[in-house]
N, C-alpha and C. Protein backbone atom coordinates (compact mmCIF):
# COMPACT_ATOMS: atom_id res chain seq x y z
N UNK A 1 -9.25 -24.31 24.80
CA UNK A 1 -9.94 -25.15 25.76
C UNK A 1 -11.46 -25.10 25.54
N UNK A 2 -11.88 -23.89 25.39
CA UNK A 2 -13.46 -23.43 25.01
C UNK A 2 -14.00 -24.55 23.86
N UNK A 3 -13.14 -24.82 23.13
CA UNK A 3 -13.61 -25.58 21.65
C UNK A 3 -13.42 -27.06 21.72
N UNK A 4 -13.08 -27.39 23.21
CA UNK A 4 -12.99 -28.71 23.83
C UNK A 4 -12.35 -29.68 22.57
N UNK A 5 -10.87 -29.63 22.02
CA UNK A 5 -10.42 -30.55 20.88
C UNK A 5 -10.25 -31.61 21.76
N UNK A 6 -9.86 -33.04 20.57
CA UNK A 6 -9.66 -34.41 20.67
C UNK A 6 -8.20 -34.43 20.93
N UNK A 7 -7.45 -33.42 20.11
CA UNK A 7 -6.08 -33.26 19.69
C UNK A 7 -5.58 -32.21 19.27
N UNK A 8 -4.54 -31.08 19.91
CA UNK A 8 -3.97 -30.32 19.83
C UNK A 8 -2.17 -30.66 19.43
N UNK A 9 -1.88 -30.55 17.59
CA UNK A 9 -0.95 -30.39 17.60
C UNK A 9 0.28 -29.21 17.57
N UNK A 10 1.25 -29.53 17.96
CA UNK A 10 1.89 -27.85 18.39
C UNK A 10 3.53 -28.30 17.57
N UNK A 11 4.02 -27.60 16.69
CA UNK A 11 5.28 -27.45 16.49
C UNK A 11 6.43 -27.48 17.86
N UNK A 12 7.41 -28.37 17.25
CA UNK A 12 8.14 -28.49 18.65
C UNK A 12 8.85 -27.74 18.93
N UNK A 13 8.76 -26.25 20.11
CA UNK A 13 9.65 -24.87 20.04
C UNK A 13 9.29 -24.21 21.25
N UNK A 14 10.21 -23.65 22.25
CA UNK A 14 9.92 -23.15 23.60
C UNK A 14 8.73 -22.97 23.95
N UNK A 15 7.99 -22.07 23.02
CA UNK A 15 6.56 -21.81 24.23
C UNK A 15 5.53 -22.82 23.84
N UNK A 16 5.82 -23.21 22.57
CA UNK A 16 4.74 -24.66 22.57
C UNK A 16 5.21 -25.42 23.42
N UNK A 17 6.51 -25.69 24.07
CA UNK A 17 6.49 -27.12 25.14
C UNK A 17 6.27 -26.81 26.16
N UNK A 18 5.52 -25.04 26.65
CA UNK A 18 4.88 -24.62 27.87
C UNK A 18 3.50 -25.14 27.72
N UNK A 19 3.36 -24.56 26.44
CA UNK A 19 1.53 -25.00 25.85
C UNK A 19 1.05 -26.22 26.23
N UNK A 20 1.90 -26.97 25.32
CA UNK A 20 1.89 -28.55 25.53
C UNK A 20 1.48 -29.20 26.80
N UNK A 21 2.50 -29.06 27.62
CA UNK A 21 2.40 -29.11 29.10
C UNK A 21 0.91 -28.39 29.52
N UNK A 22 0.79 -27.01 29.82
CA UNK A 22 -0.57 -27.05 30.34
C UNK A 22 -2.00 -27.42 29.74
N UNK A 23 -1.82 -27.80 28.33
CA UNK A 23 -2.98 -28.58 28.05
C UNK A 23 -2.89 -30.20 28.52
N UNK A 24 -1.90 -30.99 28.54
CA UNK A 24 -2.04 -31.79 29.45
C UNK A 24 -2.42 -31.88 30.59
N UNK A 25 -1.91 -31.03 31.19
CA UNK A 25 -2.52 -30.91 32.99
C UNK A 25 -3.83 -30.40 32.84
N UNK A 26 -4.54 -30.15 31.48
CA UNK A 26 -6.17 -29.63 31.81
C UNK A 26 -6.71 -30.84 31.13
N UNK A 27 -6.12 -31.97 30.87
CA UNK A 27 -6.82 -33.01 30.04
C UNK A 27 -6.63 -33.43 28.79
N UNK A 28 -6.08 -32.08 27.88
CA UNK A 28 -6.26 -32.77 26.59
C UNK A 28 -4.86 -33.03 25.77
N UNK A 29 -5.22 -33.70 25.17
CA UNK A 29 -3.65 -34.63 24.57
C UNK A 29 -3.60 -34.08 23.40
N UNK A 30 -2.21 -34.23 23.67
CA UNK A 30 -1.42 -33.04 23.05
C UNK A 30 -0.18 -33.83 22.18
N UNK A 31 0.61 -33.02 21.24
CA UNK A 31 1.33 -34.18 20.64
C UNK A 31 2.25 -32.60 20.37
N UNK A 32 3.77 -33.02 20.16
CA UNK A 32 4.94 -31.42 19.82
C UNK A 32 5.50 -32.35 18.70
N UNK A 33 5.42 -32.10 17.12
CA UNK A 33 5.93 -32.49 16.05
C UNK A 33 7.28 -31.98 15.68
N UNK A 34 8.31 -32.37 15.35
CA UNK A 34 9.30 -31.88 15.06
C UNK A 34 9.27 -31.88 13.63
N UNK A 35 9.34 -30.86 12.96
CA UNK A 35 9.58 -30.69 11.51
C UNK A 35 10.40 -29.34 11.01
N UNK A 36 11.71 -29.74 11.29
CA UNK A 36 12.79 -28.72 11.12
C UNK A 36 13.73 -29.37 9.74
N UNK A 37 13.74 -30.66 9.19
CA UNK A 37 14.21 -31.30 8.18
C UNK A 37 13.63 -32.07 7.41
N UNK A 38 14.16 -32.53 6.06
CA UNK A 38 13.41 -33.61 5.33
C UNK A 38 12.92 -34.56 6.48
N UNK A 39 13.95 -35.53 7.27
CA UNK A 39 14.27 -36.42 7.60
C UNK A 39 12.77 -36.54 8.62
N UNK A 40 12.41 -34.85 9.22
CA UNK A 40 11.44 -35.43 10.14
C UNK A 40 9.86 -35.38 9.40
N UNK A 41 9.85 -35.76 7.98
CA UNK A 41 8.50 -35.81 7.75
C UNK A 41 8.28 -36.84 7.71
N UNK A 42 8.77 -38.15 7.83
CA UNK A 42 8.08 -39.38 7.68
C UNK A 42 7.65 -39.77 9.03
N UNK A 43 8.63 -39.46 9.90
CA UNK A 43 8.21 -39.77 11.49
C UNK A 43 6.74 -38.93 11.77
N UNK A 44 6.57 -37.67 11.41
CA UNK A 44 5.62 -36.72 11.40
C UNK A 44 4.49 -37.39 11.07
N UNK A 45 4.77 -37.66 9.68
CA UNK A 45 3.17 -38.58 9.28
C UNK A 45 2.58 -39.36 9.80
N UNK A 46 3.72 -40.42 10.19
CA UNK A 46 3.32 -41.90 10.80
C UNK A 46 2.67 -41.55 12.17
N UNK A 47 3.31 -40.23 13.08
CA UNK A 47 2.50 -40.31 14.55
C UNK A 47 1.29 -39.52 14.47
N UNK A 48 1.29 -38.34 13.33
CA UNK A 48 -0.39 -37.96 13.03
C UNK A 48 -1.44 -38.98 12.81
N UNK A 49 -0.57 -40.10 11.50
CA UNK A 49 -1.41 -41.17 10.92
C UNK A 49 -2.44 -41.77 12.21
N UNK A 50 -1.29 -42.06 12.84
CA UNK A 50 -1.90 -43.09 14.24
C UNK A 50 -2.55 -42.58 15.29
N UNK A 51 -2.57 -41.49 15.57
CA UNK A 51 -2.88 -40.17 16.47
C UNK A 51 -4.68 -40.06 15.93
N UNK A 52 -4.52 -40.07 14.70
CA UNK A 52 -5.73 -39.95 13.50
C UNK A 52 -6.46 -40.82 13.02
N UNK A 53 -6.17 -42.06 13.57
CA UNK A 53 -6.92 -43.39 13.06
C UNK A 53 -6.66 -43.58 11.61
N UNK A 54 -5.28 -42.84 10.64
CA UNK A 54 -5.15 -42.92 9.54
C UNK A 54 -3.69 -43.48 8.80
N UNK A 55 -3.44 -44.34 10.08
CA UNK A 55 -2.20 -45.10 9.68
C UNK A 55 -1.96 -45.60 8.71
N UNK A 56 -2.85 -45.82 7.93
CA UNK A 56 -2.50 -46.58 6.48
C UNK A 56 -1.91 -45.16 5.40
N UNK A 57 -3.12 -44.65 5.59
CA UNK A 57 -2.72 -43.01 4.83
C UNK A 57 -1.61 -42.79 4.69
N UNK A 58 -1.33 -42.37 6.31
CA UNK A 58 -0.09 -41.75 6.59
C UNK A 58 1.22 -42.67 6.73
N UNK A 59 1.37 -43.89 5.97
CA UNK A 59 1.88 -44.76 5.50
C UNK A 59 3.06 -44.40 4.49
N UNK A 60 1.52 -44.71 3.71
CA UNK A 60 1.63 -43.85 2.34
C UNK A 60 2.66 -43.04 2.00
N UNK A 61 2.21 -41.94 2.45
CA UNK A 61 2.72 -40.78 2.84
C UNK A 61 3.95 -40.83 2.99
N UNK A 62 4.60 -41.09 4.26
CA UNK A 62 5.18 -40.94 5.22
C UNK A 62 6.68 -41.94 3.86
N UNK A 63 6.08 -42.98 3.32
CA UNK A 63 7.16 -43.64 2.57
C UNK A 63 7.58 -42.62 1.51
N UNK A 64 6.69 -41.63 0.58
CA UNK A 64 6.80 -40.90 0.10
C UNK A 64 7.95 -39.85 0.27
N UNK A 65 7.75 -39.18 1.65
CA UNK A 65 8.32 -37.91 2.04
C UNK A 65 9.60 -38.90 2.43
N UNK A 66 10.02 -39.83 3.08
CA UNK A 66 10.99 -40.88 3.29
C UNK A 66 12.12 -40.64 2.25
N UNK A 67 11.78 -40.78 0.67
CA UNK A 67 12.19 -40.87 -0.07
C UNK A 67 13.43 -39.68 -0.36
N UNK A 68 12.54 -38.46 -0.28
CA UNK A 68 13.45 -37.20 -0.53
C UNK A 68 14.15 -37.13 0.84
N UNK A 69 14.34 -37.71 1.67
CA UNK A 69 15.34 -37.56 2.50
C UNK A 69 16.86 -38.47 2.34
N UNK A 70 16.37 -39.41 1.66
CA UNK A 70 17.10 -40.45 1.17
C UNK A 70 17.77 -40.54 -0.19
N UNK A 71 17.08 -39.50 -0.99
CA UNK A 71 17.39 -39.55 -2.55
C UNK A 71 18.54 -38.81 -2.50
N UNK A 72 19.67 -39.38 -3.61
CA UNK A 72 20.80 -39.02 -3.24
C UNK A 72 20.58 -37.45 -4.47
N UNK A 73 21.39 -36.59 -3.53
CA UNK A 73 21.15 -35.25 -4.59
C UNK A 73 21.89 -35.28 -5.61
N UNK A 74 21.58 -34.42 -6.98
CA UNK A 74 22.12 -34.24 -8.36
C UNK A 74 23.60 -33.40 -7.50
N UNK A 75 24.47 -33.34 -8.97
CA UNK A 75 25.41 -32.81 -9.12
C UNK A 75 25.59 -31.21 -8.49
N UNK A 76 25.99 -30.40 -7.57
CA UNK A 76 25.86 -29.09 -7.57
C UNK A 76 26.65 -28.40 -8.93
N UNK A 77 25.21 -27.54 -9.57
CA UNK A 77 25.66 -26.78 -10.46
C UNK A 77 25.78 -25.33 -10.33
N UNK A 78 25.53 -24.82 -9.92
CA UNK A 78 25.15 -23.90 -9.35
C UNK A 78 24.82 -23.19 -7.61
N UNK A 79 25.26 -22.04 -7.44
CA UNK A 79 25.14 -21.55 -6.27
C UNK A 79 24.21 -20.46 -5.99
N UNK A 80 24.11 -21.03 -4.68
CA UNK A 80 22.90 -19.80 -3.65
C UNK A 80 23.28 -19.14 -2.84
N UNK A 81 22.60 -18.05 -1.86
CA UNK A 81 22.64 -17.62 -0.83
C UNK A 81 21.08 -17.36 -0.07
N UNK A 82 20.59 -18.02 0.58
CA UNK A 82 19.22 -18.02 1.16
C UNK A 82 19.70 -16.58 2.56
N UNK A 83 18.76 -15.53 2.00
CA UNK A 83 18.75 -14.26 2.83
C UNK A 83 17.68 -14.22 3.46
N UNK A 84 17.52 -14.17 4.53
CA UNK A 84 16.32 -14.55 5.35
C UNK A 84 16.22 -12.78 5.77
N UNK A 85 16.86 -11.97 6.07
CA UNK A 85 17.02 -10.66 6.85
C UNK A 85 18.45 -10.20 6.36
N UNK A 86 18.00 -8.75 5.86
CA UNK A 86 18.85 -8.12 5.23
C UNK A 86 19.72 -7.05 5.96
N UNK A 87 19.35 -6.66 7.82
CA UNK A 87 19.95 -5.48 8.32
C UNK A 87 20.23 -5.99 9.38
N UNK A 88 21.01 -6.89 10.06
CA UNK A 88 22.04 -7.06 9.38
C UNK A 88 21.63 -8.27 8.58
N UNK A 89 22.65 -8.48 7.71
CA UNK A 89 22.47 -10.10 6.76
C UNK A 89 22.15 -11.24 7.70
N UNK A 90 21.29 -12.00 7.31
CA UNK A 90 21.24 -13.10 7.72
C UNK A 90 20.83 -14.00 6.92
N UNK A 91 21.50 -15.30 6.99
CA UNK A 91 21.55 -16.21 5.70
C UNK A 91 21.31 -17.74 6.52
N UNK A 92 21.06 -18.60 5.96
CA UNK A 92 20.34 -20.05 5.85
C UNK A 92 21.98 -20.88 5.69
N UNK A 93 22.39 -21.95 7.56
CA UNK A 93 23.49 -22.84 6.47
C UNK A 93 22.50 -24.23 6.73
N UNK A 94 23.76 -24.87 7.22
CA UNK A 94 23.78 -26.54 6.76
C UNK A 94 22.22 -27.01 7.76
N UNK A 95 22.39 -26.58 9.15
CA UNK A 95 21.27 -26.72 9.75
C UNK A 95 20.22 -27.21 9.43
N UNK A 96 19.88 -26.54 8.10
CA UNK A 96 18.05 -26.50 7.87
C UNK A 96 17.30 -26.77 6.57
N UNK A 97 16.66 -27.20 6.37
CA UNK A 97 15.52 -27.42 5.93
C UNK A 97 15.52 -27.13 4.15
N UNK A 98 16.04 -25.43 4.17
CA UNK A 98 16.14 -24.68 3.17
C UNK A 98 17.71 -25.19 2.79
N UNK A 99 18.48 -25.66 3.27
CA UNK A 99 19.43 -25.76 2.48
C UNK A 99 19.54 -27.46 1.94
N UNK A 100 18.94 -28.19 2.72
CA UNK A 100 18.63 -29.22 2.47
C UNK A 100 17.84 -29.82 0.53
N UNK A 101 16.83 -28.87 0.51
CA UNK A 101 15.97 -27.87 -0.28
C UNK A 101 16.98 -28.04 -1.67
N UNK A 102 17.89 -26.83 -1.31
CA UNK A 102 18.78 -26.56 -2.47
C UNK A 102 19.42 -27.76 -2.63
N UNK A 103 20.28 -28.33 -1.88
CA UNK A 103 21.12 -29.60 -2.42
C UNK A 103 20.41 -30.33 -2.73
N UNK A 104 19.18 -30.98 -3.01
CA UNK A 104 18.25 -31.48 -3.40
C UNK A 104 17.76 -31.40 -4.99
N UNK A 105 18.14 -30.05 -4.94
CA UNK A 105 17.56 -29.34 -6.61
C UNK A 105 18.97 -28.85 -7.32
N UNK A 106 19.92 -29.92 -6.60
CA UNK A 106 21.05 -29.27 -7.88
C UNK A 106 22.14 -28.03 -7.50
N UNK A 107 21.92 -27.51 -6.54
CA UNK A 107 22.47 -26.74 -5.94
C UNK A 107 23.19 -26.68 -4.66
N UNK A 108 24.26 -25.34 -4.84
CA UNK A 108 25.19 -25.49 -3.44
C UNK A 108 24.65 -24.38 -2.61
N UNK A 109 24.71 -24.79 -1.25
CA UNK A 109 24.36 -23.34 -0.61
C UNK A 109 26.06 -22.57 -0.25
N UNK A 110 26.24 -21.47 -0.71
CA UNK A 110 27.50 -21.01 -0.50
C UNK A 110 27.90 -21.04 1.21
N UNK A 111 26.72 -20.99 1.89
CA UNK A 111 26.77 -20.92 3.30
C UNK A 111 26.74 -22.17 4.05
N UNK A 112 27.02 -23.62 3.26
CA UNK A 112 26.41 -24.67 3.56
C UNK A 112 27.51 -25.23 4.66
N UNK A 113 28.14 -24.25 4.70
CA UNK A 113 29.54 -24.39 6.10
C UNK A 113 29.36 -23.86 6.90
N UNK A 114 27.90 -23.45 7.52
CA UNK A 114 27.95 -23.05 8.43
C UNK A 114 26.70 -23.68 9.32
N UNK A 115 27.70 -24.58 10.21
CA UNK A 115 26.59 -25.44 11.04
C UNK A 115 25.53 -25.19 11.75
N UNK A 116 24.93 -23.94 12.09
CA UNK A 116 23.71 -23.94 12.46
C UNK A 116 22.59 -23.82 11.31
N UNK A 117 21.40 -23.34 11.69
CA UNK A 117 20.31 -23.35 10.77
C UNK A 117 20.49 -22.29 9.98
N UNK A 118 20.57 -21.08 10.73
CA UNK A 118 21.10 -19.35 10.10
C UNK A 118 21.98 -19.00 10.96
N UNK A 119 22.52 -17.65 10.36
CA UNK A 119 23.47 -17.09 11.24
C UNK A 119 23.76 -15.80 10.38
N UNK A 120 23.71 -14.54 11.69
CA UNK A 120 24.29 -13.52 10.59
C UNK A 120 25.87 -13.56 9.87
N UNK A 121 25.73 -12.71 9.15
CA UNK A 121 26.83 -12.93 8.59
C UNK A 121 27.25 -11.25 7.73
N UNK A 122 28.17 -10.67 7.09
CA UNK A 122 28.37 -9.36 6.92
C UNK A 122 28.59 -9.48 5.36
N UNK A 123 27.78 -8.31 4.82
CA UNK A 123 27.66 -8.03 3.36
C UNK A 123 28.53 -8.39 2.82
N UNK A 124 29.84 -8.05 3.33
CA UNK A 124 31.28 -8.03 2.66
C UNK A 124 31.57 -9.72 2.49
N UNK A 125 30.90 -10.76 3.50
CA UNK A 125 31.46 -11.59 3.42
C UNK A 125 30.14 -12.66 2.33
N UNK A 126 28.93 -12.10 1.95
CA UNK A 126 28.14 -12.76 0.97
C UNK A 126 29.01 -12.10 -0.44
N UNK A 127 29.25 -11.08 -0.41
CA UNK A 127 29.84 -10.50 -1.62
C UNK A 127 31.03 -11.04 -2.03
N UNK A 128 31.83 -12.18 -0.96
CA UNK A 128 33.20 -12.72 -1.56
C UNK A 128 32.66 -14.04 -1.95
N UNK A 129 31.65 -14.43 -1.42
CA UNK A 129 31.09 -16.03 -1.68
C UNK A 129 30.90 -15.76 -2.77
N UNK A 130 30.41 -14.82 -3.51
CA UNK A 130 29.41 -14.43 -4.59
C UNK A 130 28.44 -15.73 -5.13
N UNK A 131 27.64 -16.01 -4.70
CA UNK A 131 26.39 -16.70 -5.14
C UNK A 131 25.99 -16.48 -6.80
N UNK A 132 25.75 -17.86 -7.17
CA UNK A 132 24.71 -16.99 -8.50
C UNK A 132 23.44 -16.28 -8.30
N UNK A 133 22.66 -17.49 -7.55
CA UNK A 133 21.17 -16.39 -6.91
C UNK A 133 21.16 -16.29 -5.10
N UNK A 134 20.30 -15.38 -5.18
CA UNK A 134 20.10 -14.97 -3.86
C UNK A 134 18.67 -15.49 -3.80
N UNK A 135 18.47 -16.06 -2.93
CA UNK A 135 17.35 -16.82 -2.33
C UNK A 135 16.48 -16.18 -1.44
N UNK A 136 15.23 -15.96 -1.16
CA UNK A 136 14.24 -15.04 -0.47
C UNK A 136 13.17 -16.01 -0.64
N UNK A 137 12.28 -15.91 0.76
CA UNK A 137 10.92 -16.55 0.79
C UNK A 137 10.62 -15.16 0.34
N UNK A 138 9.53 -15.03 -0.33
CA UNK A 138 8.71 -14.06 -1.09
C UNK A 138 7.63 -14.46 -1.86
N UNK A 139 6.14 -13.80 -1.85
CA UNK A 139 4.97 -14.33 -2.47
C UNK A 139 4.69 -13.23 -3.49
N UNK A 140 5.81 -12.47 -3.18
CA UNK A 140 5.85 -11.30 -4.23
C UNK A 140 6.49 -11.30 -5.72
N UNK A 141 6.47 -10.76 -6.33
CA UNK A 141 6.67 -10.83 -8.15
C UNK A 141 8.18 -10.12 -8.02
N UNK A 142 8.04 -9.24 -7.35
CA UNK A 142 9.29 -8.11 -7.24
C UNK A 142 10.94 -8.52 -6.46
N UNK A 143 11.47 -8.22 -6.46
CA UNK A 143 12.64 -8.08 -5.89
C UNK A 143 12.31 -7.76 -4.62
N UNK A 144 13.07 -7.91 -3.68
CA UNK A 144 13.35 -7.77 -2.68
C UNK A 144 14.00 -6.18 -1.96
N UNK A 145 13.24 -5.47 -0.90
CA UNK A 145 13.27 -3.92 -0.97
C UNK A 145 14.63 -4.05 -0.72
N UNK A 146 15.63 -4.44 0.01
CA UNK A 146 17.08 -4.66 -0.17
C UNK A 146 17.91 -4.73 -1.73
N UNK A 147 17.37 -5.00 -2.69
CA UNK A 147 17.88 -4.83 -3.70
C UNK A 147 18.30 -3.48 -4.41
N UNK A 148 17.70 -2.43 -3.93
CA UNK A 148 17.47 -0.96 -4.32
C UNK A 148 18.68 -0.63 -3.44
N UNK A 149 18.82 -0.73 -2.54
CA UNK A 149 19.91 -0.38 -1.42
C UNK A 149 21.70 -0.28 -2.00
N UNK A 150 22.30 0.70 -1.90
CA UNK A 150 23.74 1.03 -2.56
C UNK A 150 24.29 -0.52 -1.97
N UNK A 151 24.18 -0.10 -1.01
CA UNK A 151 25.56 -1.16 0.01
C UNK A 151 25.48 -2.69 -0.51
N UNK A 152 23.86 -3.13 -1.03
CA UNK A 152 23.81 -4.70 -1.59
C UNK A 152 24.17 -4.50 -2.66
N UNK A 153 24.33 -3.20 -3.63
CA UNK A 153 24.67 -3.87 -5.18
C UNK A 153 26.30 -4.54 -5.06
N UNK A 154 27.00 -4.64 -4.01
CA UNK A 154 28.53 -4.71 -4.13
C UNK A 154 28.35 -6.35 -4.34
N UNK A 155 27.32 -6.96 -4.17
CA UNK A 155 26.97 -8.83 -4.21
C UNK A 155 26.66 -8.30 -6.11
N UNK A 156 27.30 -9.04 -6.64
CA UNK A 156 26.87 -9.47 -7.68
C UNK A 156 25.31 -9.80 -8.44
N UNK A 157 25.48 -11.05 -7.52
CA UNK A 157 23.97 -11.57 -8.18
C UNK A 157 22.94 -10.40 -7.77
N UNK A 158 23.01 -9.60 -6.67
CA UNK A 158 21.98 -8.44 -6.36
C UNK A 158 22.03 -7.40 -7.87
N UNK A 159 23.67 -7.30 -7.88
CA UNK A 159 23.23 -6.13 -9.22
C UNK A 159 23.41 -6.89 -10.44
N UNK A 160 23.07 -7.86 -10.66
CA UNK A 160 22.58 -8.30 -12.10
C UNK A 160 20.85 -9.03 -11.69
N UNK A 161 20.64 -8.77 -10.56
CA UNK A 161 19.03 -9.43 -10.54
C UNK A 161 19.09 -10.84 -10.49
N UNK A 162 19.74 -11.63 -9.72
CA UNK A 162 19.30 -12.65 -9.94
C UNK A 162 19.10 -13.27 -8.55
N UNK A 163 17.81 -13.48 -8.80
CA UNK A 163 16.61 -13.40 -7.09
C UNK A 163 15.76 -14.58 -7.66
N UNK A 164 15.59 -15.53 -6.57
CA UNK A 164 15.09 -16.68 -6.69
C UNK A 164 14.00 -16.18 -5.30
N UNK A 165 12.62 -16.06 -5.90
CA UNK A 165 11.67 -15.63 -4.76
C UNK A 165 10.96 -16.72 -4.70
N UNK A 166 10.89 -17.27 -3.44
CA UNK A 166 10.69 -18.71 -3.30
C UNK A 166 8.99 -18.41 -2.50
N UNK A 167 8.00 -18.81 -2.99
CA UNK A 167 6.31 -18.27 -2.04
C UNK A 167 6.98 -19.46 -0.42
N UNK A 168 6.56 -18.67 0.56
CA UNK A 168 6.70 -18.97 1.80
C UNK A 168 5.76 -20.58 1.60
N UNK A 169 4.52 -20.46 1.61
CA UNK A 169 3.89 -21.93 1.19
C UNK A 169 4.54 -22.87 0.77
N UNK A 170 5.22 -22.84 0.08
CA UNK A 170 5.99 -24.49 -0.80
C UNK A 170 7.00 -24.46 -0.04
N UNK A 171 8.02 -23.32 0.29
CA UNK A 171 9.42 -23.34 0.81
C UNK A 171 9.46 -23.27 2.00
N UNK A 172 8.77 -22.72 3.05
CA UNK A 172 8.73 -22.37 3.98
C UNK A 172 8.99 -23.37 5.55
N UNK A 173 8.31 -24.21 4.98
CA UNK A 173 8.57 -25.21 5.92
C UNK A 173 8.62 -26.64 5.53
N UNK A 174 9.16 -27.78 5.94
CA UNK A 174 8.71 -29.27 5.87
C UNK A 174 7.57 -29.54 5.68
N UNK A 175 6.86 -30.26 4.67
CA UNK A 175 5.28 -30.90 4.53
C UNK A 175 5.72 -31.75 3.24
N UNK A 176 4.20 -32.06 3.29
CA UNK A 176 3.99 -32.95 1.83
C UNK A 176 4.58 -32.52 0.71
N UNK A 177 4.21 -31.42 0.76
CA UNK A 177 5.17 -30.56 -0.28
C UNK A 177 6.30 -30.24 -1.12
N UNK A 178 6.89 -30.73 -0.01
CA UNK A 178 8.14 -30.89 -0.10
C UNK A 178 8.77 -31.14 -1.35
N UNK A 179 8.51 -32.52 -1.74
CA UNK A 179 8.96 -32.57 -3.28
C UNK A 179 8.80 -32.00 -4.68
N UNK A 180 7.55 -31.38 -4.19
CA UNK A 180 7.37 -30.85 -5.11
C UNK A 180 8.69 -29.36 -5.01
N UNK A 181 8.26 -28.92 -3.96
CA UNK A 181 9.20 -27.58 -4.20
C UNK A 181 10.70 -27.56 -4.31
N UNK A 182 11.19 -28.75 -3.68
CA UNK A 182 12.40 -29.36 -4.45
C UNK A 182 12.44 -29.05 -6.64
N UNK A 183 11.10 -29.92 -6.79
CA UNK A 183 11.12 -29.69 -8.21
C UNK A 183 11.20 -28.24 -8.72
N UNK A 184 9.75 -27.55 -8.10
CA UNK A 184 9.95 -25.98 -8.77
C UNK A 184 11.59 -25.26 -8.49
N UNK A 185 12.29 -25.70 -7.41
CA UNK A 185 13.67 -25.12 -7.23
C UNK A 185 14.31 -25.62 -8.15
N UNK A 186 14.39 -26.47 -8.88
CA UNK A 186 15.46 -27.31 -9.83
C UNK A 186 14.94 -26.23 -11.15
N UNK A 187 13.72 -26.35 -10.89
CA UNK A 187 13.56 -25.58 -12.30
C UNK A 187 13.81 -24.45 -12.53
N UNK A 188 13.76 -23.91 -11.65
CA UNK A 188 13.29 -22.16 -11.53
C UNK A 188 15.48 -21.95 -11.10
N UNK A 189 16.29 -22.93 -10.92
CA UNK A 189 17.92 -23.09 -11.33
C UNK A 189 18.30 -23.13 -12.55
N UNK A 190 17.13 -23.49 -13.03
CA UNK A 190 17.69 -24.31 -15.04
C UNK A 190 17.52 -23.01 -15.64
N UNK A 191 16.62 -21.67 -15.06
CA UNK A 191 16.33 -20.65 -16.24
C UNK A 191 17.79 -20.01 -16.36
């Protein structure tokens, strides 16, 4: 409030739609973006664009990011398991964003049957899917401190190393980006 903005945007998620709300009732306009899928970056653009006096821009844009929601995905060649939390397991399905991601770049998510966004799920039962890679947001070079652990080498792809460390920036969420990190995922499948 101190920094008196034009426009406060807020991700659309419980305590931002408290936020939201009391910056309205103090005056200032406020906007809750939904960007949980491909599908919501073109809508995203177009109400920043206009919000921003940059409707043409975010036009642009917005036809752009359109595209990868629409582009029909390659062949699945290959399989994943996106591990978000390792004690207990927790893995990425059909829900979200990240699996969207993979089918996009050529890939199946082994978990892609499971209708929410994540959901835990038990070692024993990633170890029967057996994945080729295991999937991790990571900005790190290394493996994942779960990899060292007895109980994960019983997953395959854990004890042959094969860890797809995805930097939180490109993968992490819906943006412009997007396509691109679609691409680095296709590639970083082909090694």
């Amino acid at each position: 409030m101190a920094r008196r903005p034009d426009l406060v945007v807020l991700y659309n998620a419980g305590p931002n739609v408290t936020a939201a709300r009391q910056l309205e009732r103090a005056g200032v306009p406020t906007v809750l973006i939904d960007l949980n899928r491909l599908e919501d970056l073109g809508p995203a653009a177009r109400t920043l664009g206009r919000l921003t006096g940059r409707a043409e821009q975010a036009e642009s844009l917005a036809i752009m990011l359109d595209s990868l929601a629409g582009r029909p995905p390659p062949l699945s060649t290959t399989s994943l398991a996106f591990v978000v939390w390792d004690n207990p397991p927790i893995v990425i399905g059909h829900g979200s964003y990240l699996d969207q991601l993979a089918t996009q770049a050529g890939a199946r998510n082994v978990f892609g049957d499971i209708a929410a966004p994540s959901a835990q799920v038990s070692l024993e039962t990633i170890a029967a899917r057996d994945p080729h890679w295991i999937a991790v947001l990571s900005d790190s070079a290394s493996p994942p401190g779960f990899a060292k652990r007895r109980e994960w080498r019983a997953v395959r792809a854990v004890r042959e190393g094969r860890f797809l460390l995805l930097p939180g920036s490109w993968f992490g969420r819906p943006g412009p980006r997007s396509g691109e990190a679609i691409a680095q995922l296709r590639a970083r499948l082909a090694r």
